[in-house]
Each structure stands twice: as structure tokens, then as C-alpha cells.
PDB file of N, CA and C in Angstrom:
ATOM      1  N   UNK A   1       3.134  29.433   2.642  1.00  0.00           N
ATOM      2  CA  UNK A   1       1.793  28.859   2.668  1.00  0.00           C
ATOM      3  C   UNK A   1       0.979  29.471   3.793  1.00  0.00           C
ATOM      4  N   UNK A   2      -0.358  30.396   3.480  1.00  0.00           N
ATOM      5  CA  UNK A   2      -0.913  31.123   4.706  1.00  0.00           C
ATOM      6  C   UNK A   2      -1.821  30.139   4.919  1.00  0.00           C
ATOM      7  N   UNK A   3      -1.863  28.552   4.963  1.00  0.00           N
ATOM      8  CA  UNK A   3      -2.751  27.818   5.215  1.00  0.00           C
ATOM      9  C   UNK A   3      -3.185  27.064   6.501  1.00  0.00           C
ATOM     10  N   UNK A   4      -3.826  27.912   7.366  1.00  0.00           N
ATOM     11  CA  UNK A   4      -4.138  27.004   8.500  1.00  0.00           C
ATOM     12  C   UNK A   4      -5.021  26.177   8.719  1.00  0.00           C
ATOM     13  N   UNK A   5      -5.066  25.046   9.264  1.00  0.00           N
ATOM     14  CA  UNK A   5      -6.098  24.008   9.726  1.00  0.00           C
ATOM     15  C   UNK A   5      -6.517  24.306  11.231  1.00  0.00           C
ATOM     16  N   UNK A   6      -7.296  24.580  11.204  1.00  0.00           N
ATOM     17  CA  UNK A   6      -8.430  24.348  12.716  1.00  0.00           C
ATOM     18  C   UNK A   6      -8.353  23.176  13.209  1.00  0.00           C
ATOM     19  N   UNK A   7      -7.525  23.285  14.519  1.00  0.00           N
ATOM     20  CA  UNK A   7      -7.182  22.102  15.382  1.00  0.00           C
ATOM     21  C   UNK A   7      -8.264  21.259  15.485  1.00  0.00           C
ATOM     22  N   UNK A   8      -9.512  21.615  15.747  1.00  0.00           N
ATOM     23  CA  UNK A   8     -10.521  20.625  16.006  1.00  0.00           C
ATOM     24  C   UNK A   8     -11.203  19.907  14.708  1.00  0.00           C
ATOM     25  N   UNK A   9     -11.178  20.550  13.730  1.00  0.00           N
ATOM     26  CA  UNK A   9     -11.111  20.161  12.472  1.00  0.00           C
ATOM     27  C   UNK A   9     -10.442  18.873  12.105  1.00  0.00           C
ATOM     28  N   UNK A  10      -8.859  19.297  12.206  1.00  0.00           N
ATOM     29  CA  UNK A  10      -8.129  18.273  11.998  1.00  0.00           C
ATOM     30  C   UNK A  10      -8.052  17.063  12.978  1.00  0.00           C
ATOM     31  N   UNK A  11      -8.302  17.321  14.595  1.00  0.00           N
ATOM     32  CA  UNK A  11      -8.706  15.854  15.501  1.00  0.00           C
ATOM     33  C   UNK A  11     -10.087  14.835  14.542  1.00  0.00           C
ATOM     34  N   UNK A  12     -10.933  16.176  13.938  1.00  0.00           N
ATOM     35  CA  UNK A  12     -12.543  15.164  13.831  1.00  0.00           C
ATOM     36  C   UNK A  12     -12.199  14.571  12.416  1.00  0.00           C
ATOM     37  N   UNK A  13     -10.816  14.820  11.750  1.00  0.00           N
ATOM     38  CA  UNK A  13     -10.324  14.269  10.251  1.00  0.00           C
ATOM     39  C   UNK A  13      -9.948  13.189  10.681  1.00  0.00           C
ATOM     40  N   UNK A  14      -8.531  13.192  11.955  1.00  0.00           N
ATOM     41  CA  UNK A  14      -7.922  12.195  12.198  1.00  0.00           C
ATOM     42  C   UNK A  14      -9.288  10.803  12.691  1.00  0.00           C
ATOM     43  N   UNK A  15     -10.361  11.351  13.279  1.00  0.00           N
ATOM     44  CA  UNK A  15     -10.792  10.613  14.364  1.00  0.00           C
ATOM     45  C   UNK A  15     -11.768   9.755  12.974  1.00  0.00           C
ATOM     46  N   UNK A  16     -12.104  10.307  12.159  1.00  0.00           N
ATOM     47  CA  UNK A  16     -12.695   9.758  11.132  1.00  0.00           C
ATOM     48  C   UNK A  16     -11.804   8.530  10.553  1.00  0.00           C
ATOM     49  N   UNK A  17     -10.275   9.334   9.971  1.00  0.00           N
ATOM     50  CA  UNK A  17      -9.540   8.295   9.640  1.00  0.00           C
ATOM     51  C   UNK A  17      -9.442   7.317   9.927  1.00  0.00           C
ATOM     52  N   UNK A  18      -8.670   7.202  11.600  1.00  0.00           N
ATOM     53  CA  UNK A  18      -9.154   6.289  12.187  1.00  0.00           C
ATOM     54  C   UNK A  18      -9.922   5.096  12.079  1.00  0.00           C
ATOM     55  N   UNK A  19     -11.138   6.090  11.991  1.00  0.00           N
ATOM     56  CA  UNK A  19     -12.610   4.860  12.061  1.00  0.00           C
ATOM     57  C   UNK A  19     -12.891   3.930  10.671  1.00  0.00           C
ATOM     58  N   UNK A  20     -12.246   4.603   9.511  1.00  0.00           N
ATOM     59  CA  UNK A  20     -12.307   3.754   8.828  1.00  0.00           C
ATOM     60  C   UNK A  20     -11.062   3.055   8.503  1.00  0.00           C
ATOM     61  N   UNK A  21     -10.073   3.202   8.963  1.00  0.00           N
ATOM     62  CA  UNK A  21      -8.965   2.529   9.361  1.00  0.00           C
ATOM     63  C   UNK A  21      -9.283   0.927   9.662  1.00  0.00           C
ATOM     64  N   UNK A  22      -9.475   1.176  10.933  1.00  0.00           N
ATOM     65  CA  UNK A  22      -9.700   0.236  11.728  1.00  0.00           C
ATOM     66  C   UNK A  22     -11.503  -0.850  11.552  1.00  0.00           C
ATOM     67  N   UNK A  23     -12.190  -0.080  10.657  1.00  0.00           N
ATOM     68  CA  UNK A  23     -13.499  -0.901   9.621  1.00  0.00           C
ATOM     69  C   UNK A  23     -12.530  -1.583   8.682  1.00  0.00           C
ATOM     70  N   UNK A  24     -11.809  -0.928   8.126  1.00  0.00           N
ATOM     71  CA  UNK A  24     -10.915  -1.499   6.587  1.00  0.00           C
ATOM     72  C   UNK A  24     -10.241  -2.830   7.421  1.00  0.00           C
ATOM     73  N   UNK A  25      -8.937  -2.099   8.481  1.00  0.00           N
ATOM     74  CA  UNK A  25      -8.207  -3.302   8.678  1.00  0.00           C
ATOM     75  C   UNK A  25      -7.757  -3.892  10.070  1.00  0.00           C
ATOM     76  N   UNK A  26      -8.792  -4.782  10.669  1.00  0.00           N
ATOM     77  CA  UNK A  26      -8.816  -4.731  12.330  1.00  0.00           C
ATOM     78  C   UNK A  26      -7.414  -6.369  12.369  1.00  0.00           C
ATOM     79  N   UNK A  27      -7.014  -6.316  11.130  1.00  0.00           N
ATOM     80  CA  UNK A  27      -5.799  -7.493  11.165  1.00  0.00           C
ATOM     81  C   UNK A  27      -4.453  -6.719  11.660  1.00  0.00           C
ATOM     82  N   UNK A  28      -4.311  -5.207  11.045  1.00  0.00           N
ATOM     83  CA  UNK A  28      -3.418  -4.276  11.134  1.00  0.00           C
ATOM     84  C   UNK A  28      -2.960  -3.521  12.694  1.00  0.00           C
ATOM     85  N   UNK A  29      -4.083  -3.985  13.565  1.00  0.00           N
ATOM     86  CA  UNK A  29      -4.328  -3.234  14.621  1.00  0.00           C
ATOM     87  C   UNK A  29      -2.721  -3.253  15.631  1.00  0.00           C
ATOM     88  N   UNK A  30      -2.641  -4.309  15.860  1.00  0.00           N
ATOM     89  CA  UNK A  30      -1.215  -4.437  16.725  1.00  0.00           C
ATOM     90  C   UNK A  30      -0.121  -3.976  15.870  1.00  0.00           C
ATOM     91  N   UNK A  31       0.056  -3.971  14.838  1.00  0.00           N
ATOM     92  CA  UNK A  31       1.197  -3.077  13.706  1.00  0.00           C
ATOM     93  C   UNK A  31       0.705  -1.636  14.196  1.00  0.00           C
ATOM     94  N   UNK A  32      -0.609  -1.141  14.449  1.00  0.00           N
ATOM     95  CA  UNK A  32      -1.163   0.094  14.275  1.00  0.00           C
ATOM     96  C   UNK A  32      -0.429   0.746  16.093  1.00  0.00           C
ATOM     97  N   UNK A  33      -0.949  -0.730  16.913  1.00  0.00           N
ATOM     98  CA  UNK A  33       0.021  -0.097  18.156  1.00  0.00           C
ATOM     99  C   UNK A  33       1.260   0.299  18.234  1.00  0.00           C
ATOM    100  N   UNK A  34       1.983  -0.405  17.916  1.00  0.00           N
ATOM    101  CA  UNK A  34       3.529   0.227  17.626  1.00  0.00           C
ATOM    102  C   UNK A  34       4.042   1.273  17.168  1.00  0.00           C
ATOM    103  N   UNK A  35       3.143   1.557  16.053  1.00  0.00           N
ATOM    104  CA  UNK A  35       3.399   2.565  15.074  1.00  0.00           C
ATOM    105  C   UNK A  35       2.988   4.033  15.429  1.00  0.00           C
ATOM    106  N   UNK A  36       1.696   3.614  16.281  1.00  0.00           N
ATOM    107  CA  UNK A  36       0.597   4.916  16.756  1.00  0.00           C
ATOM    108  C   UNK A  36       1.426   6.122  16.979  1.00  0.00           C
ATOM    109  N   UNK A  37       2.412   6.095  18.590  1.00  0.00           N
ATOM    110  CA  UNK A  37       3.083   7.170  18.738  1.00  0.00           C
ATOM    111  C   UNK A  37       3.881   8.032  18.104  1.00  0.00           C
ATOM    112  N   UNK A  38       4.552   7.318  17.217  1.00  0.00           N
ATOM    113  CA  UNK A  38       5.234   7.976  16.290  1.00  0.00           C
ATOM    114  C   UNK A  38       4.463   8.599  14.652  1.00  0.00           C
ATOM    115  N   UNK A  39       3.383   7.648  14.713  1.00  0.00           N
ATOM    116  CA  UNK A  39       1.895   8.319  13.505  1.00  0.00           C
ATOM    117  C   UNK A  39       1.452   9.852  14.484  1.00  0.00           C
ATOM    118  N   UNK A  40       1.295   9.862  15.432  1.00  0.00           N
ATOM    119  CA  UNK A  40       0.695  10.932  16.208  1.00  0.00           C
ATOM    120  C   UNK A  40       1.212  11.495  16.216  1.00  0.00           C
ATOM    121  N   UNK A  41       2.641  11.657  16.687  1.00  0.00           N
ATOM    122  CA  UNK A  41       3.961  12.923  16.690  1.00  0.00           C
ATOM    123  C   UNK A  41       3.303  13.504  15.445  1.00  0.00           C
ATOM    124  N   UNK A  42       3.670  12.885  14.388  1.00  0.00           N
ATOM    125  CA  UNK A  42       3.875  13.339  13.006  1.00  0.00           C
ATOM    126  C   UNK A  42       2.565  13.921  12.734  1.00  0.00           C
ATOM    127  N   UNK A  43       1.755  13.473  12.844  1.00  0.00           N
ATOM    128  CA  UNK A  43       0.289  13.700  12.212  1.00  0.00           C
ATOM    129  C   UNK A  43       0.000  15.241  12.902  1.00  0.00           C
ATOM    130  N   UNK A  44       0.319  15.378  14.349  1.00  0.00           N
ATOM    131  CA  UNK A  44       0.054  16.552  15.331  1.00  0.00           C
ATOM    132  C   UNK A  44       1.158  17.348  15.027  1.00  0.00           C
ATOM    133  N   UNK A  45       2.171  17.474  14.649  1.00  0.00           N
ATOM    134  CA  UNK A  45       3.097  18.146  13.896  1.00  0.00           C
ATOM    135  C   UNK A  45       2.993  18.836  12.663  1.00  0.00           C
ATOM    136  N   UNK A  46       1.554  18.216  12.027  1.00  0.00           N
ATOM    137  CA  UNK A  46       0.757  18.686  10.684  1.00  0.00           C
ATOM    138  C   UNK A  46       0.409  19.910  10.734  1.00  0.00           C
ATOM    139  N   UNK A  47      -1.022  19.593  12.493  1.00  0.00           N
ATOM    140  CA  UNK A  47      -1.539  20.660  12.517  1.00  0.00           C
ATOM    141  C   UNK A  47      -1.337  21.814  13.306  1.00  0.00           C
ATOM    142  N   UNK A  48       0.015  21.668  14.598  1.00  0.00           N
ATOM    143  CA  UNK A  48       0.239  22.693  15.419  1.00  0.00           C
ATOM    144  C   UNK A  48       1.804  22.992  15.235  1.00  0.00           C
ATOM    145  N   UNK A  49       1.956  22.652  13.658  1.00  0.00           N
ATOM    146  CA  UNK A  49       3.456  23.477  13.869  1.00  0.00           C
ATOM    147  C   UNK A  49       3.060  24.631  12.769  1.00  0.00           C
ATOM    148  N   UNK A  50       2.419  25.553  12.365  1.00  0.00           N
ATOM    149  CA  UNK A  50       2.192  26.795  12.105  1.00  0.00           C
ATOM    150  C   UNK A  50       2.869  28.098  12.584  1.00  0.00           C
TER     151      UNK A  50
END
């Protein structure tokens, strides 16, 4: 796959996600803390393991 994503690209995807994340489900939020670090590993593993 010669497919790269542009790091800043993919922060202003995540940062979007995010935002409607947290519009959709501000009940989810403390599940969302727990979970975050290990969502981030993974998610940043998307775009800088090329």
C-alpha cells in the first residue's frame, strides 16, 4: 500500500472526530478517559507507522 496520510491531516481528522464524539456522547466521556490512551496508541500507530 503506497498510501500515506499527512500527519497534520490526520491530527485535524482525529480532532474533528473527537468533536463530534463528544457533541454525540458527553454520557461516554469517563469510559472515553480510560480508554483514551490506549485509542491514541492505536489511532497514532495509523498514521506514523509507514
Amino acid at each position: 500500500m503506497g498510501f500515506k496520510l499527512n500527519p497534520k491531516k490526520g491530527y485535524f481528522i482525529f480532532i474533528e472526530f473527537k468533536k463530534s464524539f463528544f457533541k454525540n456522547s458527553n454520557k461516554n466521556y469517563w469510559r472515553l478517559i480510560k480508554t483514551e490512551s490506549k485509542f491514541l496508541k492505536g489511532f497514532l500507530g495509523l498514521f506514523f507507522s509507514y
